[in-house]
Protein backbone atom coordinates (compact mmCIF):
# COMPACT_ATOMS: atom_id res chain seq x y z
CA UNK A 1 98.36 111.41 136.67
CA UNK A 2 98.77 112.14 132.93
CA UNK A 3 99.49 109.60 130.33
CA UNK A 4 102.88 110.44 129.93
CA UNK A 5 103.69 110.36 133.33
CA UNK A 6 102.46 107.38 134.27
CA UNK A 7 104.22 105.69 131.49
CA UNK A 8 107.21 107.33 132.51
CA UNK A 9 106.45 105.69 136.06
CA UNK A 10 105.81 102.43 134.60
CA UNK A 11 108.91 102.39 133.02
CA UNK A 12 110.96 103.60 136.16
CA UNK A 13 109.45 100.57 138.06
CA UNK A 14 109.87 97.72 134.89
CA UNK A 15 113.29 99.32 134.76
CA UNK A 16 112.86 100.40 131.27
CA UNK A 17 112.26 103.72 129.39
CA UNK A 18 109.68 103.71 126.38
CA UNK A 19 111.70 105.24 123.79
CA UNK A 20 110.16 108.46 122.01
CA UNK A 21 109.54 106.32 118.83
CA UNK A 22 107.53 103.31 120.49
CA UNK A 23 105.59 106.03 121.90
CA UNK A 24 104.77 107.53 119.39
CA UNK A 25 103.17 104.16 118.18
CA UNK A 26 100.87 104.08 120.56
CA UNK A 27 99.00 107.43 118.96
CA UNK A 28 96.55 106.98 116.79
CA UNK A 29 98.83 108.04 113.71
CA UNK A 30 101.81 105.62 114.85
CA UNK A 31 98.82 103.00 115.24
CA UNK A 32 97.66 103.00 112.13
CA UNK A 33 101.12 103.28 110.01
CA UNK A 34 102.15 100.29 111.83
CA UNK A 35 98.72 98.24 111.11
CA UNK A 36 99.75 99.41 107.22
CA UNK A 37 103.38 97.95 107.35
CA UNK A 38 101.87 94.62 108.98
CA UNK A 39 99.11 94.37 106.12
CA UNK A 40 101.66 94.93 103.48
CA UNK A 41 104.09 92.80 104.98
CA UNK A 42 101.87 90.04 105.66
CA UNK A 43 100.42 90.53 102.07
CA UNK A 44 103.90 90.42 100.62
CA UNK A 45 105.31 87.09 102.72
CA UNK A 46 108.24 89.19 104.08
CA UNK A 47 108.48 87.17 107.14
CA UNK A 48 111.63 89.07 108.26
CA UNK A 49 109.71 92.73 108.39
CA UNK A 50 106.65 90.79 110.19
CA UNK A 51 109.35 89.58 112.90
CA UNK A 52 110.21 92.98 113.77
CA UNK A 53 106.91 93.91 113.67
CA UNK A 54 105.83 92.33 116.95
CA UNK A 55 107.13 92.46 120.31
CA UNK A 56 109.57 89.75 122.15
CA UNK A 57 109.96 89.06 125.84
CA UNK A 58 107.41 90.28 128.21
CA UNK A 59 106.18 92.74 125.54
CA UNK A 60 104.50 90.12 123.62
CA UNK A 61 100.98 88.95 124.63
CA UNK A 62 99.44 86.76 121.15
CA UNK A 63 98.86 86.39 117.76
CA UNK A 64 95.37 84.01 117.39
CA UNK A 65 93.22 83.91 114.51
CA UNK A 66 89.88 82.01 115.71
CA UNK A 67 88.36 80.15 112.72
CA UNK A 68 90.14 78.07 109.79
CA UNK A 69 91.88 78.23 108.15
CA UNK A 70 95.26 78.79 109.49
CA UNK A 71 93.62 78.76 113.52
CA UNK A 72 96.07 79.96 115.88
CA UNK A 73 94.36 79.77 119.59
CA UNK A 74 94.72 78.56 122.60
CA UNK A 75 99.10 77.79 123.30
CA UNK A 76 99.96 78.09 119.59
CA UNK A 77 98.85 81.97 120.06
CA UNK A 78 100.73 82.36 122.98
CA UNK A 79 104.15 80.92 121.25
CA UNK A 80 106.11 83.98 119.73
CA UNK A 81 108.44 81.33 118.38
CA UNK A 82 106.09 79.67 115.73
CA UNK A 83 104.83 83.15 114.75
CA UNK A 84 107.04 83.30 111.69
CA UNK A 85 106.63 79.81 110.47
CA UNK A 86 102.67 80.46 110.59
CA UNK A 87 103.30 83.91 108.30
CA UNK A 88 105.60 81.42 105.84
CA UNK A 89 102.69 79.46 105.94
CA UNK A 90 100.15 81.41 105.54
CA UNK A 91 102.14 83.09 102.58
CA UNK A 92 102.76 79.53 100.84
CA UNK A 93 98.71 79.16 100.54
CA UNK A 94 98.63 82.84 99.18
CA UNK A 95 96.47 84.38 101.97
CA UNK A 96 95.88 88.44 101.66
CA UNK A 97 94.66 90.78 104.18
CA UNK A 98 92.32 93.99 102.76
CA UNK A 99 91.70 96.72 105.72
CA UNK A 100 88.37 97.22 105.66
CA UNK A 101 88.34 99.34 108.90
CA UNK A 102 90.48 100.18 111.58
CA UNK A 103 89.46 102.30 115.19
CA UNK A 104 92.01 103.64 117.92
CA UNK A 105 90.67 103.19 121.49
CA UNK A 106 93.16 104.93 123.39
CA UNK A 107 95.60 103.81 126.34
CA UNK A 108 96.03 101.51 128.77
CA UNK A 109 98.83 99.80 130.57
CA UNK A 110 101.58 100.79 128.89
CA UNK A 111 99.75 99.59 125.34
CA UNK A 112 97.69 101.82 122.69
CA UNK A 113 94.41 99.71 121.66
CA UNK A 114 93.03 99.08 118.81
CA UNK A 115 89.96 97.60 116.65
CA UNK A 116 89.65 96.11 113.22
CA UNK A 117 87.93 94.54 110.18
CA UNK A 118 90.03 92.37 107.23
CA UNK A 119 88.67 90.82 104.43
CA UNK A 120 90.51 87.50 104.50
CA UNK A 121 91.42 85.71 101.40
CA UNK A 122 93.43 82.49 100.39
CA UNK A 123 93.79 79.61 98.70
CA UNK A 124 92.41 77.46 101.21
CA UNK A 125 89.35 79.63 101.93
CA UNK A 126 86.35 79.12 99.14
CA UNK A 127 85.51 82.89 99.08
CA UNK A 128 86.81 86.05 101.28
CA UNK A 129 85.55 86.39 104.62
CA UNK A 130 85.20 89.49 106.83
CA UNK A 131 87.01 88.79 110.28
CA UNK A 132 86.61 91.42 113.36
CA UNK A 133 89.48 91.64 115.67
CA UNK A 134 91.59 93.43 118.13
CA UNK A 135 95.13 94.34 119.04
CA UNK A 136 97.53 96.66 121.08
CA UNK A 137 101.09 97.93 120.59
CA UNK A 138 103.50 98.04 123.23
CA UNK A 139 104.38 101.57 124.23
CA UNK A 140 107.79 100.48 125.45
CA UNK A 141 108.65 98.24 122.19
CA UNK A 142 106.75 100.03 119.68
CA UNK A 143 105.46 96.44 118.22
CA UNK A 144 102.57 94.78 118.50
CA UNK A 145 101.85 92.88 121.21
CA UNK A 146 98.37 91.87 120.41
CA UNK A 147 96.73 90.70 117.44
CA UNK A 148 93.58 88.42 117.44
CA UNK A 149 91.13 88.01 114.43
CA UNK A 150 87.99 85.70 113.65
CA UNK A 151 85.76 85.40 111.34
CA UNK A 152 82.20 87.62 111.80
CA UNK A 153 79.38 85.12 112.41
């Protein structure tokens, strides 16, 4: 069964249709313009474009970041309602995320998959560190759903 049919399945049985636009952000392209509008969101403190960035409901998974500052693991990773008040902040102590390299690994489950490197810089950090991470978008919401980061060891 082909990709787009079995989302189409999916979405017959979840009673839901993915719309053509949240597929498309589970392609590499869509992938990667939406990892762009997160960094420069994220780097610009507008909480209100990060909010719509990720997925509500049963489309959202986590947000965790593994090592300090600014941890998020374990239930605070899980809670999509403390997500904004961690980007305010994480703003307020001036933290900036450089792309250093991004990967699409495909589909999966209704989500496109995805790998990453950020150099990770703020106030509260003595010098920028590289963190590795992960994430997927949700083909039916178009937002992520998935976004977890720590530092390299």
């Amino acid at each position: 069964m082909g990709v787009g049919l079995a989302s189409l399945v999916a979405a017959a049985l979840l009673g839901s249709a993915p719309s053509r636009v949240a597929g498309e952000s589970c392609d590499e392209r869509g992938m990667r313009q939406h990892v762009a509008r997160f960094i420069t969101a994220f780097n610009r403190g507008e909480v209100k474009t990060l909010d719509r960035l990720f997925a509500r409901g049963t489309w959202w998974r986590w947000f965790a970041v593994g090592t300090a500052p600014g941890r998020r693991i374990q239930g605070a990773a899980y809670n999509r309602k403390t997500l904004v008040k961690y980007f305010r902040t994480r703003h307020g102590r001036h933290e900036r995320l450089q792309l250093q390299y991004l990967q699409y690994n495909g589909l999966s489950a209704g989500y496109g998959h995805f790998q990453f490197q950020v150099l990770r810089k703020a106030d509260d950090m003595a010098t920028p560190v590289l963190y590795i991470g992960k994430g997927a978008m949700s083909c039916f919401t178009g937002n992520f759903a998935v976004w977890s980061m720590g530092a390299e060891s």
